[in-house]
PDB file of N, CA and C in Angstrom:
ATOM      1  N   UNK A   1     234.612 -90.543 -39.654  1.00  0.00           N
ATOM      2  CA  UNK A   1     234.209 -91.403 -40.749  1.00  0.00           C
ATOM      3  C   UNK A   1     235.454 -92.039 -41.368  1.00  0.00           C
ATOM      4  N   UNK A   2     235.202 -93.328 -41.287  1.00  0.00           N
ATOM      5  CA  UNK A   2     236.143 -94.444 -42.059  1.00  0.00           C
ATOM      6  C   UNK A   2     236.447 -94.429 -43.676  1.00  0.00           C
ATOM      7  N   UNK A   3     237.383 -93.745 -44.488  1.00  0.00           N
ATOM      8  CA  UNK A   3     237.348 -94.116 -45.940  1.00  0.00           C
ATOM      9  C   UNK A   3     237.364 -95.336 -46.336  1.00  0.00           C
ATOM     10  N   UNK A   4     236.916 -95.757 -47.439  1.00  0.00           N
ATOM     11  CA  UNK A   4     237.275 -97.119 -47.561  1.00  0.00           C
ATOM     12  C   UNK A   4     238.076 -97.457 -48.424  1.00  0.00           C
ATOM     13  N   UNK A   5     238.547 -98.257 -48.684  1.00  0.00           N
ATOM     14  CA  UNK A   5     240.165 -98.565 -49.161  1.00  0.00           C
ATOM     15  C   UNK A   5     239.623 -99.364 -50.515  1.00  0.00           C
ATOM     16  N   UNK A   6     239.924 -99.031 -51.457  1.00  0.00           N
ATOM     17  CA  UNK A   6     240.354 -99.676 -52.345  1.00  0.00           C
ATOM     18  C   UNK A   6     241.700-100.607 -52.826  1.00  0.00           C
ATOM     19  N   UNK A   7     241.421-101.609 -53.387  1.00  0.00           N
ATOM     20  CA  UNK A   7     242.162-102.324 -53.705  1.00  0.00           C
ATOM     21  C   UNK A   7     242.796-102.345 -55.554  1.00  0.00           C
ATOM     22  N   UNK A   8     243.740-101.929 -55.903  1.00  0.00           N
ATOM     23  CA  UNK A   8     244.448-101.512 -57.145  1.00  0.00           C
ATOM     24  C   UNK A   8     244.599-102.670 -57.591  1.00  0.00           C
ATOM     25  N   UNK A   9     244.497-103.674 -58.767  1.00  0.00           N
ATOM     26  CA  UNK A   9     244.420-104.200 -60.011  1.00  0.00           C
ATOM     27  C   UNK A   9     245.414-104.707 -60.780  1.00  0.00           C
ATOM     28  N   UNK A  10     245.963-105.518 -60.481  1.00  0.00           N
ATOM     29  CA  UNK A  10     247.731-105.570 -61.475  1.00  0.00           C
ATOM     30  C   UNK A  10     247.010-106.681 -62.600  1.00  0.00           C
ATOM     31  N   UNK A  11     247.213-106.800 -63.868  1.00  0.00           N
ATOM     32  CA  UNK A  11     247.061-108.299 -64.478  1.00  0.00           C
ATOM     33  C   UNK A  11     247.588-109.126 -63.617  1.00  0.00           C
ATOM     34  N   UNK A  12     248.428-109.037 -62.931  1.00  0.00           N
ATOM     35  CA  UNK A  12     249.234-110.525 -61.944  1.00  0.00           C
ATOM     36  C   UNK A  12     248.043-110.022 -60.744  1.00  0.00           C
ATOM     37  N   UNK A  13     247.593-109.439 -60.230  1.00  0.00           N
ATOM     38  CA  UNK A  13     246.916-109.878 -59.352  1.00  0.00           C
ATOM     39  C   UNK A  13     245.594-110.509 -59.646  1.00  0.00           C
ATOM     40  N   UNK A  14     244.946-109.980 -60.690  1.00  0.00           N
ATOM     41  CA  UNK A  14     243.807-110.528 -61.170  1.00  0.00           C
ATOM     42  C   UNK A  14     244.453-112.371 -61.927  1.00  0.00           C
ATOM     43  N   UNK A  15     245.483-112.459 -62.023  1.00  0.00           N
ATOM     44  CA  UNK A  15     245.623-113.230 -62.455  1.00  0.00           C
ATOM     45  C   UNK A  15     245.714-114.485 -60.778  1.00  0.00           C
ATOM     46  N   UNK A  16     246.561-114.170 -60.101  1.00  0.00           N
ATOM     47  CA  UNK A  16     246.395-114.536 -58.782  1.00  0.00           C
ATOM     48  C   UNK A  16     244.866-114.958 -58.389  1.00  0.00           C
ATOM     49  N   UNK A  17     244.237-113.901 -58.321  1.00  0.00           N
ATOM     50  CA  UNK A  17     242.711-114.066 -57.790  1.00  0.00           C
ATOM     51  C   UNK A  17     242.053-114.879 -58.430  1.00  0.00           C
ATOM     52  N   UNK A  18     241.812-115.375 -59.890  1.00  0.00           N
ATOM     53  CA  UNK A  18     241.466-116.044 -60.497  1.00  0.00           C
ATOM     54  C   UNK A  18     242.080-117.415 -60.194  1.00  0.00           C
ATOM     55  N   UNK A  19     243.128-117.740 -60.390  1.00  0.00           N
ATOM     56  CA  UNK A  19     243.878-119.377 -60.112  1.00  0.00           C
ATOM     57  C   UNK A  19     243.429-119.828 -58.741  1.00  0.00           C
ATOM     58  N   UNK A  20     243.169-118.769 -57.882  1.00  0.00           N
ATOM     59  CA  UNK A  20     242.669-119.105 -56.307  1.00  0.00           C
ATOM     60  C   UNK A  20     241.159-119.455 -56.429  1.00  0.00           C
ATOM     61  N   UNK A  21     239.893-118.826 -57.124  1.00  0.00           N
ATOM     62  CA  UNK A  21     238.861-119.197 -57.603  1.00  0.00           C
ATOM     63  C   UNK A  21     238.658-120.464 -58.261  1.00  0.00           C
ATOM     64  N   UNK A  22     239.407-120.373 -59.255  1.00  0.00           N
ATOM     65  CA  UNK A  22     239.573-122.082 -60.001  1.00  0.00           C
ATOM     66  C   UNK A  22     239.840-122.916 -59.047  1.00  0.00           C
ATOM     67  N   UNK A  23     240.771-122.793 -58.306  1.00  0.00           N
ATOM     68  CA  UNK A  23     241.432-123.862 -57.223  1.00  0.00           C
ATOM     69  C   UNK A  23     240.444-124.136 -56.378  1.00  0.00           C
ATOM     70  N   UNK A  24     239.885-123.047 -55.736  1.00  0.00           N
ATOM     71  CA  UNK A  24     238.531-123.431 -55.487  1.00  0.00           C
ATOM     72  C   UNK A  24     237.118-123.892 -55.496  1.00  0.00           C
ATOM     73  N   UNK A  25     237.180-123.873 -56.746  1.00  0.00           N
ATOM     74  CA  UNK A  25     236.147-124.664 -57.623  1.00  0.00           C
ATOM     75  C   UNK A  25     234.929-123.071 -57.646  1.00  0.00           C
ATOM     76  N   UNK A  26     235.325-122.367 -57.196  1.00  0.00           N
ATOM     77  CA  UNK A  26     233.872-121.138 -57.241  1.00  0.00           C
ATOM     78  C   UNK A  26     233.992-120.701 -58.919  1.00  0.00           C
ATOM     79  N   UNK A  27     235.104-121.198 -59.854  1.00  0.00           N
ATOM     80  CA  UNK A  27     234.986-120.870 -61.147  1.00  0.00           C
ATOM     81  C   UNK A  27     235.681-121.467 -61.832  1.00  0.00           C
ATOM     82  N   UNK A  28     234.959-121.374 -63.049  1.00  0.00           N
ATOM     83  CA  UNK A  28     235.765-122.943 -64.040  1.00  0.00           C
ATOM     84  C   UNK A  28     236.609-121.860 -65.372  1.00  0.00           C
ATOM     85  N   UNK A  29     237.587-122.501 -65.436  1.00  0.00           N
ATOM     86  CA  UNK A  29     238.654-122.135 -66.672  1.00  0.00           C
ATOM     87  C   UNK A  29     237.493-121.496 -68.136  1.00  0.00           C
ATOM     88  N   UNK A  30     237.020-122.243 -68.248  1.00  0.00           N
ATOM     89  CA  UNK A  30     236.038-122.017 -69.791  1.00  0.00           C
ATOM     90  C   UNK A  30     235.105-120.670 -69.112  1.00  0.00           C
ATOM     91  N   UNK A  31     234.597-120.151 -67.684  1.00  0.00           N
ATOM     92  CA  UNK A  31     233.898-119.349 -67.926  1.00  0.00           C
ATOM     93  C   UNK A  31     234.525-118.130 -68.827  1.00  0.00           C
ATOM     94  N   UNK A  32     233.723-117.021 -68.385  1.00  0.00           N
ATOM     95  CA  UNK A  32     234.527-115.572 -69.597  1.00  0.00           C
ATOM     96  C   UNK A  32     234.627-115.117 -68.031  1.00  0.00           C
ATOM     97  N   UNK A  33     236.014-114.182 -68.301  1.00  0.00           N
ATOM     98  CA  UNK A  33     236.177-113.362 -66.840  1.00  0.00           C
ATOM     99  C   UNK A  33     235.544-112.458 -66.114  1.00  0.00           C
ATOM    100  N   UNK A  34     234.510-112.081 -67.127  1.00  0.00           N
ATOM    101  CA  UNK A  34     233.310-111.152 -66.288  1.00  0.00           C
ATOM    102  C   UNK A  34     233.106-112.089 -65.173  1.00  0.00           C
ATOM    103  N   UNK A  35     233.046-113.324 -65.038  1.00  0.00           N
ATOM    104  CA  UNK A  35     232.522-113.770 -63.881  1.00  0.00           C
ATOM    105  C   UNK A  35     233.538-113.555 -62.733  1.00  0.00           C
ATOM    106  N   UNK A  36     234.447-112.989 -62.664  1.00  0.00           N
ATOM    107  CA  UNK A  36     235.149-112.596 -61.469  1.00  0.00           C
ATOM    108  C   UNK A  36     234.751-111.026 -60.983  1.00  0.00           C
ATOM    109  N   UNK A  37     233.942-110.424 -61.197  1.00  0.00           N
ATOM    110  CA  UNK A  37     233.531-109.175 -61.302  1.00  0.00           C
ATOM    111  C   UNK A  37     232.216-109.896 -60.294  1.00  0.00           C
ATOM    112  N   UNK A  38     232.089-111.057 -59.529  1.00  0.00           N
ATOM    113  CA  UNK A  38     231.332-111.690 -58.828  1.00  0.00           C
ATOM    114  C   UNK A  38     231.659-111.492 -57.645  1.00  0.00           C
ATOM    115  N   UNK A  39     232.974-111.314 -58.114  1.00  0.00           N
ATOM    116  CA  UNK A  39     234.278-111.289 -56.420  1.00  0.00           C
ATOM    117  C   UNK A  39     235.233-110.210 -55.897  1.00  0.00           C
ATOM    118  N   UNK A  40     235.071-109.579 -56.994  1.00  0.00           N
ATOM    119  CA  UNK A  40     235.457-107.954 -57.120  1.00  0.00           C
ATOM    120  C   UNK A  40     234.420-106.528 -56.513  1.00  0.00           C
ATOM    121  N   UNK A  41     234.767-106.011 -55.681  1.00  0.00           N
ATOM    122  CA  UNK A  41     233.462-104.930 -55.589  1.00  0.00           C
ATOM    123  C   UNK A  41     233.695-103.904 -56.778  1.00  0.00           C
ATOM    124  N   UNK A  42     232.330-103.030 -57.358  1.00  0.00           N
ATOM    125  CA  UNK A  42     232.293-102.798 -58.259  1.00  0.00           C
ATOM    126  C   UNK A  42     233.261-101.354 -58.900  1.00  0.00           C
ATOM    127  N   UNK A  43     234.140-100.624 -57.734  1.00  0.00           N
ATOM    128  CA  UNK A  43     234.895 -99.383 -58.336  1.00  0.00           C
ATOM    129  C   UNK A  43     236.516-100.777 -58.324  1.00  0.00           C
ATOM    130  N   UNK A  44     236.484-101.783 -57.285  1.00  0.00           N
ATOM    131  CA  UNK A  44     237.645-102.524 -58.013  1.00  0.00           C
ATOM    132  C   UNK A  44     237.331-102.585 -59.114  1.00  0.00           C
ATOM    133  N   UNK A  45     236.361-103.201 -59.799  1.00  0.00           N
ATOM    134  CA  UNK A  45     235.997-104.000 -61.187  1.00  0.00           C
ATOM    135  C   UNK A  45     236.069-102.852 -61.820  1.00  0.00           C
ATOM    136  N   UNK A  46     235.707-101.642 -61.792  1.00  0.00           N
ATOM    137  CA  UNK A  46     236.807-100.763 -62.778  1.00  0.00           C
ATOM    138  C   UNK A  46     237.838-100.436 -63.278  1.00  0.00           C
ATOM    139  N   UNK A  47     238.401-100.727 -61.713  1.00  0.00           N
ATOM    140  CA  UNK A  47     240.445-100.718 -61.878  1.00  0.00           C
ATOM    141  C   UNK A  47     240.425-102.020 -62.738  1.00  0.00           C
ATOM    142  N   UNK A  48     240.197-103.640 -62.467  1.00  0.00           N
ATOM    143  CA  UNK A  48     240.276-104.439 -63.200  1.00  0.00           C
ATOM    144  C   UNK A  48     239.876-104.583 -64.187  1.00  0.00           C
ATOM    145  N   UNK A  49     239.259-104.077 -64.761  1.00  0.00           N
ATOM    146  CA  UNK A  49     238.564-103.698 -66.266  1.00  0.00           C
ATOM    147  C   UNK A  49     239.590-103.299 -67.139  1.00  0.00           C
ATOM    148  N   UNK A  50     239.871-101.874 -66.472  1.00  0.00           N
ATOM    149  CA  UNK A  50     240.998-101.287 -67.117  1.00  0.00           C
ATOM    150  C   UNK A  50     242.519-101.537 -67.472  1.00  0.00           C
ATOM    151  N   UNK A  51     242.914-102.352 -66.386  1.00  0.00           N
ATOM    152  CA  UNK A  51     243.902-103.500 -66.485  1.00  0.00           C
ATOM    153  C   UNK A  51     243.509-104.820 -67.369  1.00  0.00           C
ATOM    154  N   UNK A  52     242.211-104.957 -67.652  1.00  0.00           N
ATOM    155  CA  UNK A  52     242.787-106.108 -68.883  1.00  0.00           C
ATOM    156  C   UNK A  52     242.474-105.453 -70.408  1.00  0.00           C
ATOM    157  N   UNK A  53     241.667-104.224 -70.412  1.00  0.00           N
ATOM    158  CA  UNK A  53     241.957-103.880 -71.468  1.00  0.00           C
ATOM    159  C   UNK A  53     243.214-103.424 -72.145  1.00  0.00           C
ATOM    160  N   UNK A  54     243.834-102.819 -71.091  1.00  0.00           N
ATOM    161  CA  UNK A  54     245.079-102.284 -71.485  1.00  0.00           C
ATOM    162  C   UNK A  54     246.369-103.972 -71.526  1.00  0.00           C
ATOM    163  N   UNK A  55     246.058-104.602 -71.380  1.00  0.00           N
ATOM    164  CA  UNK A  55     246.428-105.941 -71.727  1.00  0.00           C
ATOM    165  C   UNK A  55     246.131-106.915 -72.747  1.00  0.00           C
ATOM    166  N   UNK A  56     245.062-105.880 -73.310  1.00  0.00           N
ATOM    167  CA  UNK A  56     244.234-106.762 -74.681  1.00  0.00           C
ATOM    168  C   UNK A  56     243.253-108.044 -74.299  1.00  0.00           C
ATOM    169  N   UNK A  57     242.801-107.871 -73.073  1.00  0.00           N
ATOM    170  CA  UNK A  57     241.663-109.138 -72.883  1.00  0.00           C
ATOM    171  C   UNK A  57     240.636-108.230 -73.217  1.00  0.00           C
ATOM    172  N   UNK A  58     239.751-108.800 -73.068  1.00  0.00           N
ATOM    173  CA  UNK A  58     237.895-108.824 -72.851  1.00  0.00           C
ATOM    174  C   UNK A  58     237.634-109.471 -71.838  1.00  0.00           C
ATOM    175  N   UNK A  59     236.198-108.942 -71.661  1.00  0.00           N
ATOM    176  CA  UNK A  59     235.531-109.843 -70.116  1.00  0.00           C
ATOM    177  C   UNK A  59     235.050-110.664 -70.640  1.00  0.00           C
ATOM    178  N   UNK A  60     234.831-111.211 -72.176  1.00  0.00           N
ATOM    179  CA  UNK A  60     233.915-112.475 -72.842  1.00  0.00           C
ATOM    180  C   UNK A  60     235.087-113.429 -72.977  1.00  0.00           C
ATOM    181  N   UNK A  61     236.590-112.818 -73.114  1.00  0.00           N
ATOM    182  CA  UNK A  61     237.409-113.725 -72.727  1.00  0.00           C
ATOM    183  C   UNK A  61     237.527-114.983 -71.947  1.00  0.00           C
ATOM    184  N   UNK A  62     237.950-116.134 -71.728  1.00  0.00           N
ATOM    185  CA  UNK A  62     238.068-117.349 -70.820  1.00  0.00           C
ATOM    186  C   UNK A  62     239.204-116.936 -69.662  1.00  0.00           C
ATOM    187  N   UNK A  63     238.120-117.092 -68.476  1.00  0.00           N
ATOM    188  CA  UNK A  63     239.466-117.600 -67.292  1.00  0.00           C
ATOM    189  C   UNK A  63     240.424-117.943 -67.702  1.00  0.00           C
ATOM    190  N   UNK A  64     240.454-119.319 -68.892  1.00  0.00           N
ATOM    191  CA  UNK A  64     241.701-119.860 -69.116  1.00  0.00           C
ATOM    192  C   UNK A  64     242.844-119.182 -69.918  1.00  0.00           C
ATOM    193  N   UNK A  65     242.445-118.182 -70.542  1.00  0.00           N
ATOM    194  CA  UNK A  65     242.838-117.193 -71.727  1.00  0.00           C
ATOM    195  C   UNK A  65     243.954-116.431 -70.686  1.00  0.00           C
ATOM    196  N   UNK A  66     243.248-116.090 -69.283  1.00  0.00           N
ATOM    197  CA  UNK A  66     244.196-115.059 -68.566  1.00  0.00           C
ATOM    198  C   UNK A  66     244.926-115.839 -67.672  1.00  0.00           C
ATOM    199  N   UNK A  67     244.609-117.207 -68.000  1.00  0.00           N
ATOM    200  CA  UNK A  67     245.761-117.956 -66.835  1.00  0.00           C
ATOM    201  C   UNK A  67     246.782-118.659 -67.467  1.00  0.00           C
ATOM    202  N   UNK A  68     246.766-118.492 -69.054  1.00  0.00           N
ATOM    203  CA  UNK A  68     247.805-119.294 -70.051  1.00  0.00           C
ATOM    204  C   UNK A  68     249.051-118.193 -69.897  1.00  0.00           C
TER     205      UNK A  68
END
């Protein structure tokens, strides 16, 4: 049996992943960043959770909030 790998959470990577979404048009600056939790599987979106709290965001926060 295969474990499966998780992927660990930096603010710069979530910040990365997001500018690549925008660039792509799959998400606009004004949404709130919960909507990247679209593109995240859900024990990532814990690690990333926890990385923007401990950064002082919210998920009602703006894309654009974490890309300024």
């Amino acid at each position: 049996m295969q474990a499966k790998l998780y992927r660990t959470y930096t603010l710069n990577r979530l910040r990365q992943d997001a500018r690549s979404l925008v660039a792509q048009g799959k998400i606009d600056r004004q949404q709130p960043i919960y909507v990247l939790c679209q593109f995240i599987s859900g024990r990532d979106w814990e690690c990333a959770e926890q990385q923007l709290a401990q950064n002082d965001y919210q998920t009602r926060d703006r894309i654009g909030d974490l890309l300024s």
